[in-house]
C-alpha atoms as a PDB file:
ATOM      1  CA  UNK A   1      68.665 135.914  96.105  1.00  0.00           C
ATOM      2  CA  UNK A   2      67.350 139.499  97.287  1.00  0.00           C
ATOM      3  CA  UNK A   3      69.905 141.599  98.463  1.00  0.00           C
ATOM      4  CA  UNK A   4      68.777 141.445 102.424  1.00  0.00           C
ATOM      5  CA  UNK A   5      69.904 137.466 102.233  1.00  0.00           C
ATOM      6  CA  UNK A   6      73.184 138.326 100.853  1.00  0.00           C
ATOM      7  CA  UNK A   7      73.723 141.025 103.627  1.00  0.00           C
ATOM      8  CA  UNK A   8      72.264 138.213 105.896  1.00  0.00           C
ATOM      9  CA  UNK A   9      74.666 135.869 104.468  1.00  0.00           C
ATOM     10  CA  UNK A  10      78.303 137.987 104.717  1.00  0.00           C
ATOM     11  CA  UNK A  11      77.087 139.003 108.397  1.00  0.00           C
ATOM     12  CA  UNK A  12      76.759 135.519 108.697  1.00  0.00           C
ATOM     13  CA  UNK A  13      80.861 135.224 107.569  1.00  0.00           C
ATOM     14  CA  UNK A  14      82.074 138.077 109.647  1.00  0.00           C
ATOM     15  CA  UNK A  15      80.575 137.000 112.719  1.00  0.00           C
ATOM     16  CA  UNK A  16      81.900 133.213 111.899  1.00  0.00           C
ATOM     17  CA  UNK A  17      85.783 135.019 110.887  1.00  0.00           C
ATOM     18  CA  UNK A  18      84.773 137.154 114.581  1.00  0.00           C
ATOM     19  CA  UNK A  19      84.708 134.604 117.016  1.00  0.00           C
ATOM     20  CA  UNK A  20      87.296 131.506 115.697  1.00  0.00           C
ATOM     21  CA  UNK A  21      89.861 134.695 115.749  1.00  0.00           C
ATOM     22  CA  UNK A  22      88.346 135.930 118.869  1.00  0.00           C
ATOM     23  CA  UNK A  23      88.971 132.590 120.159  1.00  0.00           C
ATOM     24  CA  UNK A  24      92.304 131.744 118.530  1.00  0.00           C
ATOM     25  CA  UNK A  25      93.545 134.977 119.697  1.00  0.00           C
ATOM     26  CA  UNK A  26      92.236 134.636 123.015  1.00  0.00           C
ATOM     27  CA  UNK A  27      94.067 131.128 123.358  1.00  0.00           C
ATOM     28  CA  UNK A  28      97.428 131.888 122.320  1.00  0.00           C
ATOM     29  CA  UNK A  29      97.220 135.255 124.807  1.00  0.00           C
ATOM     30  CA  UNK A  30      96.450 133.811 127.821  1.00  0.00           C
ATOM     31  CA  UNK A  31      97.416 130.191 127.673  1.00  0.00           C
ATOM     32  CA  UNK A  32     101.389 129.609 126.915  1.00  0.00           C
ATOM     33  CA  UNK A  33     100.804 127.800 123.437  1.00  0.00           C
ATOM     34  CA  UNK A  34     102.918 129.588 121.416  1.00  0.00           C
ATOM     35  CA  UNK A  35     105.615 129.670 124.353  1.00  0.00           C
ATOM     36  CA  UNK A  36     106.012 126.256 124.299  1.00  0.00           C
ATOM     37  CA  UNK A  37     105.562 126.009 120.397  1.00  0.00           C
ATOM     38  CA  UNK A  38     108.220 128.311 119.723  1.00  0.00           C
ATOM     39  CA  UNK A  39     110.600 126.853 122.214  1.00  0.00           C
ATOM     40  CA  UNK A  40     110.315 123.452 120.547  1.00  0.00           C
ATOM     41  CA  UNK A  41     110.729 125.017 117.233  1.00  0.00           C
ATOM     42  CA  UNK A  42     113.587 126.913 118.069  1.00  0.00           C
ATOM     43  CA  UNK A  43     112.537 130.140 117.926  1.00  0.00           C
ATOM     44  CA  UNK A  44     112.207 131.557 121.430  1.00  0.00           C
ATOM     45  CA  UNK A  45     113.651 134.565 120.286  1.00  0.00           C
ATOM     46  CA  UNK A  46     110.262 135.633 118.909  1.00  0.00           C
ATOM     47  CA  UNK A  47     108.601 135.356 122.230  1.00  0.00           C
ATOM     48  CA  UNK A  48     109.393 138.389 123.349  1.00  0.00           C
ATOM     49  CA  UNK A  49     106.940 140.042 120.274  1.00  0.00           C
ATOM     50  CA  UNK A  50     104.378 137.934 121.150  1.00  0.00           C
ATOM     51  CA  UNK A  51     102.291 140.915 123.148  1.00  0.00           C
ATOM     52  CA  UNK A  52     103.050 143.141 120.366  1.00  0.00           C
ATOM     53  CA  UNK A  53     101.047 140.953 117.731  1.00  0.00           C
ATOM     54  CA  UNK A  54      98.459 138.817 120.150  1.00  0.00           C
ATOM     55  CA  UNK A  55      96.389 141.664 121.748  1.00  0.00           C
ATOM     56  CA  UNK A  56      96.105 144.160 118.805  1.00  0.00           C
ATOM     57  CA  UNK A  57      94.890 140.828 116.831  1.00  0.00           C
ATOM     58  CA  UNK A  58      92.447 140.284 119.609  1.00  0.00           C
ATOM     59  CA  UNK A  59      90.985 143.647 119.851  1.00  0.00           C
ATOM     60  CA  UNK A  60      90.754 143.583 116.281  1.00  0.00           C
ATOM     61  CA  UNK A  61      88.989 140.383 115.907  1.00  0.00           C
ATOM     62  CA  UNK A  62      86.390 141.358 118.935  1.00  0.00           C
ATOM     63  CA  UNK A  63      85.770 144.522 116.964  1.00  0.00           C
ATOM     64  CA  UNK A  64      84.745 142.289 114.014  1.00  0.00           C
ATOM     65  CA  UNK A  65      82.813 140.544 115.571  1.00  0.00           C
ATOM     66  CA  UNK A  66      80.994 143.070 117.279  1.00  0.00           C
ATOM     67  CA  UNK A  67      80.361 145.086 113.858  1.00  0.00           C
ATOM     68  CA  UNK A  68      79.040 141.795 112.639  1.00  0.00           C
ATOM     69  CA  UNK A  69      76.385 141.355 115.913  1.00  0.00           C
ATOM     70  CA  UNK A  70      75.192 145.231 115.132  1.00  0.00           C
ATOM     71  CA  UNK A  71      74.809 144.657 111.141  1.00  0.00           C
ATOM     72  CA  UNK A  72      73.136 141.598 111.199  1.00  0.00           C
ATOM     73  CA  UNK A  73      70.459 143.074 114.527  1.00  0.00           C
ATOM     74  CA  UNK A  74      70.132 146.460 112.118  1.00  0.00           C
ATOM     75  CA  UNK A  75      69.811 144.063 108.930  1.00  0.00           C
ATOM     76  CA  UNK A  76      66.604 142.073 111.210  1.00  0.00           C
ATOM     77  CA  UNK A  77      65.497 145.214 112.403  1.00  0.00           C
ATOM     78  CA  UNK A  78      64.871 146.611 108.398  1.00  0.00           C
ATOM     79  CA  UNK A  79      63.921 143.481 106.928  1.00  0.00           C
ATOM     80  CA  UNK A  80      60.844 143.593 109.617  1.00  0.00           C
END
């Protein structure tokens, strides 16, 4: 394997890693899983921290996966 299809291939991970966190994050923020998860579990205490945890975790996975969508457009843009 050259080393342009293993830079293909880990842009290829980060992007994947990007969006399912993008996603997950994205779910649990605006949808009340986790209120109702952590109610039933007990633990409604913790819902309070929620914000605290949920939106740096979904700026962080957005910025992943926007590093990932400019590595893998510069890594097309050399390999042409």
């Amino acid at each position: 394997m050259t080393e342009t299809d293993e830079n293909f291939k880990s842009n290829g991970k980060l992007l994947k890693t990007g969006i399912a966190g993008s996603i997950l994050a994205a779910i649990c923020c605006f949808t009340p899983v986790l209120v109702i998860l952590f109610g039933s579990l007990g633990l409604s205490a913790w819902i309070g921290w929620l914000d605290y945890v949920l939106l740096p975790s979904l700026v962080l996975f957005l910025s992943i996966t926007a590093i990932a969508i400019f590595r893998k457009s510069r890594s097309r843009e050399i390999s042409q």
